[in-house]
C-alpha atoms as a PDB file:
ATOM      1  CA  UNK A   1      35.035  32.779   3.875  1.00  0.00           C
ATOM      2  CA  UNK A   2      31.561  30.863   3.325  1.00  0.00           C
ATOM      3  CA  UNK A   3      31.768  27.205   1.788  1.00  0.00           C
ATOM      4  CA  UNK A   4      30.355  28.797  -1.482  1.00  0.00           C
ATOM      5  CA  UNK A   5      33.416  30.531  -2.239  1.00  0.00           C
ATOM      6  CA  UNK A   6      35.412  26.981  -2.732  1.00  0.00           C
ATOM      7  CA  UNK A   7      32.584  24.576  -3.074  1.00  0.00           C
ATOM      8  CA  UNK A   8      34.509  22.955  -6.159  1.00  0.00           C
ATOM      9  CA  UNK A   9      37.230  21.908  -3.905  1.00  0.00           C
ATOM     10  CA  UNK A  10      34.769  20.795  -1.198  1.00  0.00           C
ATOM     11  CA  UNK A  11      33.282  17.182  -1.173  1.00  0.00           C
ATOM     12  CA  UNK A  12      31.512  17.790   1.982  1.00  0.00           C
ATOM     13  CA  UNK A  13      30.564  19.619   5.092  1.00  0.00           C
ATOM     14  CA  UNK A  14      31.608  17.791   7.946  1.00  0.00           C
ATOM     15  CA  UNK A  15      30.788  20.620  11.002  1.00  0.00           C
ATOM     16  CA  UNK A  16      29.153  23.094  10.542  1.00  0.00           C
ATOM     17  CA  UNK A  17      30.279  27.156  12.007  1.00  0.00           C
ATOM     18  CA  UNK A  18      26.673  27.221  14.027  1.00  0.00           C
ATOM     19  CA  UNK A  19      28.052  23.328  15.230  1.00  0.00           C
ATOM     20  CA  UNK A  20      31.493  24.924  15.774  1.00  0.00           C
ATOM     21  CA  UNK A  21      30.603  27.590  18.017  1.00  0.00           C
ATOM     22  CA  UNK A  22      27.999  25.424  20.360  1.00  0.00           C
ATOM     23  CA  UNK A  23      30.920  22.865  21.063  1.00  0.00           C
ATOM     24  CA  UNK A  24      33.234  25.667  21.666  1.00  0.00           C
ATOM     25  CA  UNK A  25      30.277  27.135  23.829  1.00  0.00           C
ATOM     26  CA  UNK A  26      30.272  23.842  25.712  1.00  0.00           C
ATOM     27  CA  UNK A  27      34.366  23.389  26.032  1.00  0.00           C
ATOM     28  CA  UNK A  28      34.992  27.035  27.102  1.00  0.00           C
ATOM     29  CA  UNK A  29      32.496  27.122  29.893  1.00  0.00           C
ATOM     30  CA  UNK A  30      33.684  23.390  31.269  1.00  0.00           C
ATOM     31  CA  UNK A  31      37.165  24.910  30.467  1.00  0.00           C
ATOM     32  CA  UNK A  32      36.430  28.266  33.014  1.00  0.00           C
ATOM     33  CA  UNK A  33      34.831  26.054  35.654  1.00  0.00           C
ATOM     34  CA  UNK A  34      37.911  23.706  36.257  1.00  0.00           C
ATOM     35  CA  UNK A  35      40.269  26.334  36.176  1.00  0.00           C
ATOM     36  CA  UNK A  36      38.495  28.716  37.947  1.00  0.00           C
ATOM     37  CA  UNK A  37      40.586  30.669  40.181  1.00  0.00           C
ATOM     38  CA  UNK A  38      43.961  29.834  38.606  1.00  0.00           C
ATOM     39  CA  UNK A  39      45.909  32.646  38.307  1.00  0.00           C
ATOM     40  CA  UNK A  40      48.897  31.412  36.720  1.00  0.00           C
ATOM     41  CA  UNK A  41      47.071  29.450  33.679  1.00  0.00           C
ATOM     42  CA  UNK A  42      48.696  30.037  30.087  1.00  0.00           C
ATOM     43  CA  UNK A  43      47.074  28.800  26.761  1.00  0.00           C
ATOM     44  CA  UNK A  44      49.325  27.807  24.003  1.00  0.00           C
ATOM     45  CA  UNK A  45      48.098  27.945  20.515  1.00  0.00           C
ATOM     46  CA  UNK A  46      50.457  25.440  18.003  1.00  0.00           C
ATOM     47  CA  UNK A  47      50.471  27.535  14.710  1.00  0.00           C
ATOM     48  CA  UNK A  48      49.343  28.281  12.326  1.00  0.00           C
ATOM     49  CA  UNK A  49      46.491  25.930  12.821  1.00  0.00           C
ATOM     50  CA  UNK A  50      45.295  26.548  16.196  1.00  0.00           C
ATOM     51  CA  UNK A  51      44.719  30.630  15.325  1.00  0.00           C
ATOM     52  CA  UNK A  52      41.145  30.067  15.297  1.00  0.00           C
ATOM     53  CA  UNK A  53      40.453  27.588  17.605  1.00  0.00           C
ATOM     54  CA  UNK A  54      42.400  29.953  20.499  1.00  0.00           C
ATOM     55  CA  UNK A  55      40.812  32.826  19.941  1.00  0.00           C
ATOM     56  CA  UNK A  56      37.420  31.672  20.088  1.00  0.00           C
ATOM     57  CA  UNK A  57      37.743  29.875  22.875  1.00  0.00           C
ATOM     58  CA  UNK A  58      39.389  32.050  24.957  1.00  0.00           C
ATOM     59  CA  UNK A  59      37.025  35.133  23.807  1.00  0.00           C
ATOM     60  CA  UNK A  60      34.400  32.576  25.192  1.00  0.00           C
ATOM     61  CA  UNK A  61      36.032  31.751  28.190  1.00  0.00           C
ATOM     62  CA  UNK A  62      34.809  33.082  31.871  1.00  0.00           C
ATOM     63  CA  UNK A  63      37.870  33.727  33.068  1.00  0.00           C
ATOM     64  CA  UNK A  64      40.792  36.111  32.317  1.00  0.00           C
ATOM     65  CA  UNK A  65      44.305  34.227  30.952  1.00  0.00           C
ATOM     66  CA  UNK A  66      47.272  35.736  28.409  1.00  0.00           C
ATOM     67  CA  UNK A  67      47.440  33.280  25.589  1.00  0.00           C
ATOM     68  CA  UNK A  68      51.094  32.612  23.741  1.00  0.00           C
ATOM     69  CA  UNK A  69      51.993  30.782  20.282  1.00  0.00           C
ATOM     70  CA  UNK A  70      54.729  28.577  19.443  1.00  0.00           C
ATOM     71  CA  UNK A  71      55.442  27.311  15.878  1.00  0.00           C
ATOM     72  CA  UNK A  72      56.355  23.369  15.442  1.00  0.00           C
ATOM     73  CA  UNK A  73      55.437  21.168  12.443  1.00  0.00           C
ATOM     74  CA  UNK A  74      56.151  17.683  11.685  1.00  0.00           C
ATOM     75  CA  UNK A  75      54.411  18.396   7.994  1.00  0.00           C
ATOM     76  CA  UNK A  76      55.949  19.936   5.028  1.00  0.00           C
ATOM     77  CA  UNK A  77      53.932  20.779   1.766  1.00  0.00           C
ATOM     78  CA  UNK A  78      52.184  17.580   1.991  1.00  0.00           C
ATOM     79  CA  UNK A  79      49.337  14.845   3.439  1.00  0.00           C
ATOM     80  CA  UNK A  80      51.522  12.961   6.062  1.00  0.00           C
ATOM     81  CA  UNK A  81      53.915  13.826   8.792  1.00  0.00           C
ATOM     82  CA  UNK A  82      57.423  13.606   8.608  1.00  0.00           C
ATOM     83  CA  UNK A  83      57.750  12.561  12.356  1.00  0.00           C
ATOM     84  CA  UNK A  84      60.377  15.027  12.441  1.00  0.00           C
ATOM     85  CA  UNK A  85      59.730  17.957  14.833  1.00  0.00           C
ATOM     86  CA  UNK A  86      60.691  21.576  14.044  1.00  0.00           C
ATOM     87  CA  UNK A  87      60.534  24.418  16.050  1.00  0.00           C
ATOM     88  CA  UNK A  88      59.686  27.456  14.324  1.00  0.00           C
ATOM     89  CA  UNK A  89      58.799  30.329  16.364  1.00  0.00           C
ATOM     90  CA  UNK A  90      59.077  29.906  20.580  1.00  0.00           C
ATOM     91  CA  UNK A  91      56.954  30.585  23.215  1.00  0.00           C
ATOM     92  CA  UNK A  92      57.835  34.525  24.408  1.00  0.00           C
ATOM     93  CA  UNK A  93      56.353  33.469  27.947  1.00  0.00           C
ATOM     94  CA  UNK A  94      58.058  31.403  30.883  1.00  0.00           C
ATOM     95  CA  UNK A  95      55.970  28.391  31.303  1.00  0.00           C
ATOM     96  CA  UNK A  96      57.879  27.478  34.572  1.00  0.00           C
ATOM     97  CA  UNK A  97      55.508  27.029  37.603  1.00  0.00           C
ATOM     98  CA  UNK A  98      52.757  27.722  35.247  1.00  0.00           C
ATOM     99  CA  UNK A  99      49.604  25.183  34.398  1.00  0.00           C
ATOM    100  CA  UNK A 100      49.164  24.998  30.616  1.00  0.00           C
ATOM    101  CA  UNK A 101      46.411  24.562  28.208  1.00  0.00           C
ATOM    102  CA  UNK A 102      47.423  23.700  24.729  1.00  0.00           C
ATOM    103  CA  UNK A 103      45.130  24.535  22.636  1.00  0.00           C
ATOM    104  CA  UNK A 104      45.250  22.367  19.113  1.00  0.00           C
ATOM    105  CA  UNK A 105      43.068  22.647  15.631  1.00  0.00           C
ATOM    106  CA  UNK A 106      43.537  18.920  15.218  1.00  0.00           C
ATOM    107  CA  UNK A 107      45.520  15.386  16.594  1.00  0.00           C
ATOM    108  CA  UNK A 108      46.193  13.571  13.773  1.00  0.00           C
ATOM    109  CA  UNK A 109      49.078  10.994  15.230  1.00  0.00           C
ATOM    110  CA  UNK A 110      49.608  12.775  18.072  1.00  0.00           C
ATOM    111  CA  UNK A 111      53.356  12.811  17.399  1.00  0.00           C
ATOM    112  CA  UNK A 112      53.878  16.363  17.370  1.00  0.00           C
ATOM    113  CA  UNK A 113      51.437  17.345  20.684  1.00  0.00           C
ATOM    114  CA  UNK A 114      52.994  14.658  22.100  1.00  0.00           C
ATOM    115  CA  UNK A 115      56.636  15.880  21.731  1.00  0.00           C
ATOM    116  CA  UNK A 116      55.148  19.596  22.653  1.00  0.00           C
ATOM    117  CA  UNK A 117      53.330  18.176  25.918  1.00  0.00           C
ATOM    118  CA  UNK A 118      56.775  16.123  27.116  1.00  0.00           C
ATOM    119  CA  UNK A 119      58.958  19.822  26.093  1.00  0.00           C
ATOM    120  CA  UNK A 120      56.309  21.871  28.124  1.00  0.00           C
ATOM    121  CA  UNK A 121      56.643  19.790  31.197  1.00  0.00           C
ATOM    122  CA  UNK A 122      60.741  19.627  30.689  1.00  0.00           C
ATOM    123  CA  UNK A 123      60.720  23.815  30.359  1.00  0.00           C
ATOM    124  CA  UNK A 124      59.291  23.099  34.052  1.00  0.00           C
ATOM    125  CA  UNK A 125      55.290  23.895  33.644  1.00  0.00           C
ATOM    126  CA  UNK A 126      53.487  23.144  36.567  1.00  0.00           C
ATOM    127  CA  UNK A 127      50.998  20.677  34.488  1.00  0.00           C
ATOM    128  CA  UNK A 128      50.365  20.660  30.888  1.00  0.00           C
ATOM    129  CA  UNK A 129      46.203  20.199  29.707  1.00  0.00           C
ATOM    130  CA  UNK A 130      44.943  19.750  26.006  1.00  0.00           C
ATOM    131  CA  UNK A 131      42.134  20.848  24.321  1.00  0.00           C
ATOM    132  CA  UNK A 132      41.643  20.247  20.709  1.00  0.00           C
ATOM    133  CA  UNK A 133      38.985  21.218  18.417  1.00  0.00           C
ATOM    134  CA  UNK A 134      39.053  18.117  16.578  1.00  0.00           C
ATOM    135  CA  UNK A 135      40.264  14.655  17.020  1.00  0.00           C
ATOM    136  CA  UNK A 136      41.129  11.412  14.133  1.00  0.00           C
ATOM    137  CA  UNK A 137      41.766   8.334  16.697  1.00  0.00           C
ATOM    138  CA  UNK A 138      42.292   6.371  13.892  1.00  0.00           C
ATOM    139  CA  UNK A 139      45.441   7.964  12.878  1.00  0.00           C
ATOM    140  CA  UNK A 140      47.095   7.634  16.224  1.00  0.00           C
ATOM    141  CA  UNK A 141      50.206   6.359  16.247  1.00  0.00           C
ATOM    142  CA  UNK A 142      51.541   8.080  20.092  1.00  0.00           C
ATOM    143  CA  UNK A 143      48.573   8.255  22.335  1.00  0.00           C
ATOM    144  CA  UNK A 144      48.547  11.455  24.145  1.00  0.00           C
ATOM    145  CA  UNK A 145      46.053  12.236  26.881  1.00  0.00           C
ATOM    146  CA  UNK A 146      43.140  14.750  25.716  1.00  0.00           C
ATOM    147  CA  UNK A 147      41.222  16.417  28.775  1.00  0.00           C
ATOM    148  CA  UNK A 148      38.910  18.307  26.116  1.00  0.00           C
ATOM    149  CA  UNK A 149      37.825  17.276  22.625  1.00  0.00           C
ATOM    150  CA  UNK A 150      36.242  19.271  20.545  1.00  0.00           C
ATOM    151  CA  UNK A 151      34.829  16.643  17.722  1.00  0.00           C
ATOM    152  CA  UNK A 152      36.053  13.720  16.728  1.00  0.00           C
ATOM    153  CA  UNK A 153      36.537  13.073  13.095  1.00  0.00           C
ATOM    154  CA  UNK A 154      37.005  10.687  10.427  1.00  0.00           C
ATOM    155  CA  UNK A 155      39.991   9.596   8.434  1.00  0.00           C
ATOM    156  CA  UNK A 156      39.192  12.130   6.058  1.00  0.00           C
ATOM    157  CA  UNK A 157      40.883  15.584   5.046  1.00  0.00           C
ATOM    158  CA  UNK A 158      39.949  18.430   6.869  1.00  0.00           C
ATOM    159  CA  UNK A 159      40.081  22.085   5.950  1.00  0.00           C
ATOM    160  CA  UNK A 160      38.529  25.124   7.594  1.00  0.00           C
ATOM    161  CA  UNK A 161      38.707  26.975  10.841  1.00  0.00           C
ATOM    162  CA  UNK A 162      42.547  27.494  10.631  1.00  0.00           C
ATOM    163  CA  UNK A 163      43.153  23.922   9.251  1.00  0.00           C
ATOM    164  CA  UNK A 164      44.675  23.755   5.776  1.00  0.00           C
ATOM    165  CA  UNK A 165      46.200  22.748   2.716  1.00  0.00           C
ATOM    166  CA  UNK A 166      49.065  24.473   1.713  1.00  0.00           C
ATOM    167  CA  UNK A 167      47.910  27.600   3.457  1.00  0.00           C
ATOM    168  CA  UNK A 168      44.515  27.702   1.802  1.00  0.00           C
ATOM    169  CA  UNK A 169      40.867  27.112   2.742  1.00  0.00           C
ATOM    170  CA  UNK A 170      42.256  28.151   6.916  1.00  0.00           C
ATOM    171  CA  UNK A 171      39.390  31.081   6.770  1.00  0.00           C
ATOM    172  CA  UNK A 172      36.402  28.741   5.930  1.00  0.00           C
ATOM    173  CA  UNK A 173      34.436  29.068   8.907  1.00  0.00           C
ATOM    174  CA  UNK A 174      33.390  25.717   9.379  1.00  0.00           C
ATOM    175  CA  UNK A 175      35.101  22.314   9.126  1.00  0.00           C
ATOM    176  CA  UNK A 176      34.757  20.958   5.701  1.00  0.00           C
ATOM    177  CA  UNK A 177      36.312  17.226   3.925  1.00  0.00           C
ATOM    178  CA  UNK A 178      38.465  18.669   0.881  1.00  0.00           C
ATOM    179  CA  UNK A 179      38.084  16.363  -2.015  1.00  0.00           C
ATOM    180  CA  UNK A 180      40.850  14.163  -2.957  1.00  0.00           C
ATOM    181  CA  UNK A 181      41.442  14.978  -6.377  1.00  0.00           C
ATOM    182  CA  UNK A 182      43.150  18.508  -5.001  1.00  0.00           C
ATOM    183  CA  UNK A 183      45.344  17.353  -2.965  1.00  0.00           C
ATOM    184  CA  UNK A 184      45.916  14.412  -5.286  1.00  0.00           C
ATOM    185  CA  UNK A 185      46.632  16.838  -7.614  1.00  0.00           C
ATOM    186  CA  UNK A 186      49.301  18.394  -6.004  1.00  0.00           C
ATOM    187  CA  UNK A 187      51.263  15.644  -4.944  1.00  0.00           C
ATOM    188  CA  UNK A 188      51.550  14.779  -8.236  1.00  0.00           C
END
């Protein structure tokens, strides 16, 4: 879906798909180099989010590796996290042994890939490796360690590329800053 087709819910542009698929360019092929050779590599998409972001990447990765989803949320129909985790759909794949890449759409507080990274490594995974497209350091409250970023973004709300609000605007194909007044709207 092109901008166009929402533009009165848009305020802004913030990345742009040509931007998107350089960085992803860039990550994938620094990505296949430092795993090169590692046979038992997994990569976890977080859903729904993360649809995007794993299948690019991957499709523009070097080297071969089965991906896997998991469902978790610490959001319900709103702006902020709960802090709660939930596990919605599991992984169908032993991680045990196994390095991991989880791949994210976006770390907001970090509580939720934080709580993911710490289960990963208890389910026995060799060693557990983030990428996320995007990053908001100013909404950290759990630092988590991030091998590959993406972007890093403002304190501003994001739609596009598999991000959403209440399952709409994920098939934008760039990143775009929704405007307030529609999720303002809805809230109320």
């Amino acid at each position: 879906m092109q901008i166009a087709d929402v533009q009165d819910d848009i305020e802004k542009v913030l990345i742009s798909h040509d931007q998107l698929e350089k960085r992803l360019d860039e990550v994938a092929a620094q990505i296949s180099h430092d795993f090169a050779g590692d046979d038992d590599l997994l990569l976890i998409a977080v859903l729904k989010g993360a649809v995007n972001t794993i299948t690019s990447i991957s499709q523009k990765m070097s080297i071969p590796t089965p991906i896997d989803f998991m469902s978790i949320s610490s959001y319900g129909r709103g702006t902020e996290t709960s802090g709660v985790i939930k596990v919605r759909s599991d992984l169908t794949t032993d991680v045990r042994g196994r390095d991991v890449l989880i791949c994210e759409d976006i770390i907001d507080t970090g509580v939720t890939l934080d709580w993911l990274r710490k289960e990963l490594k208890r389910r026995g995974a060799k060693s557990v490796t983030i990428f996320t497209l995007l990053s908001k350091p100013s909404r950290r409250t759990v630092e988590v360690p991030v091998e590959y970023v993406g972007f890093e973004v403002p304190d501003e709300f994001v739609v596009g590329f598999g991000l959403d609000f209440n399952e709409k605007y994920r098939n934008l194909d760039c990143i775009a800053v929704l405007k307030p007044s529609v999720y303002e709207e809805d809230a109320a």
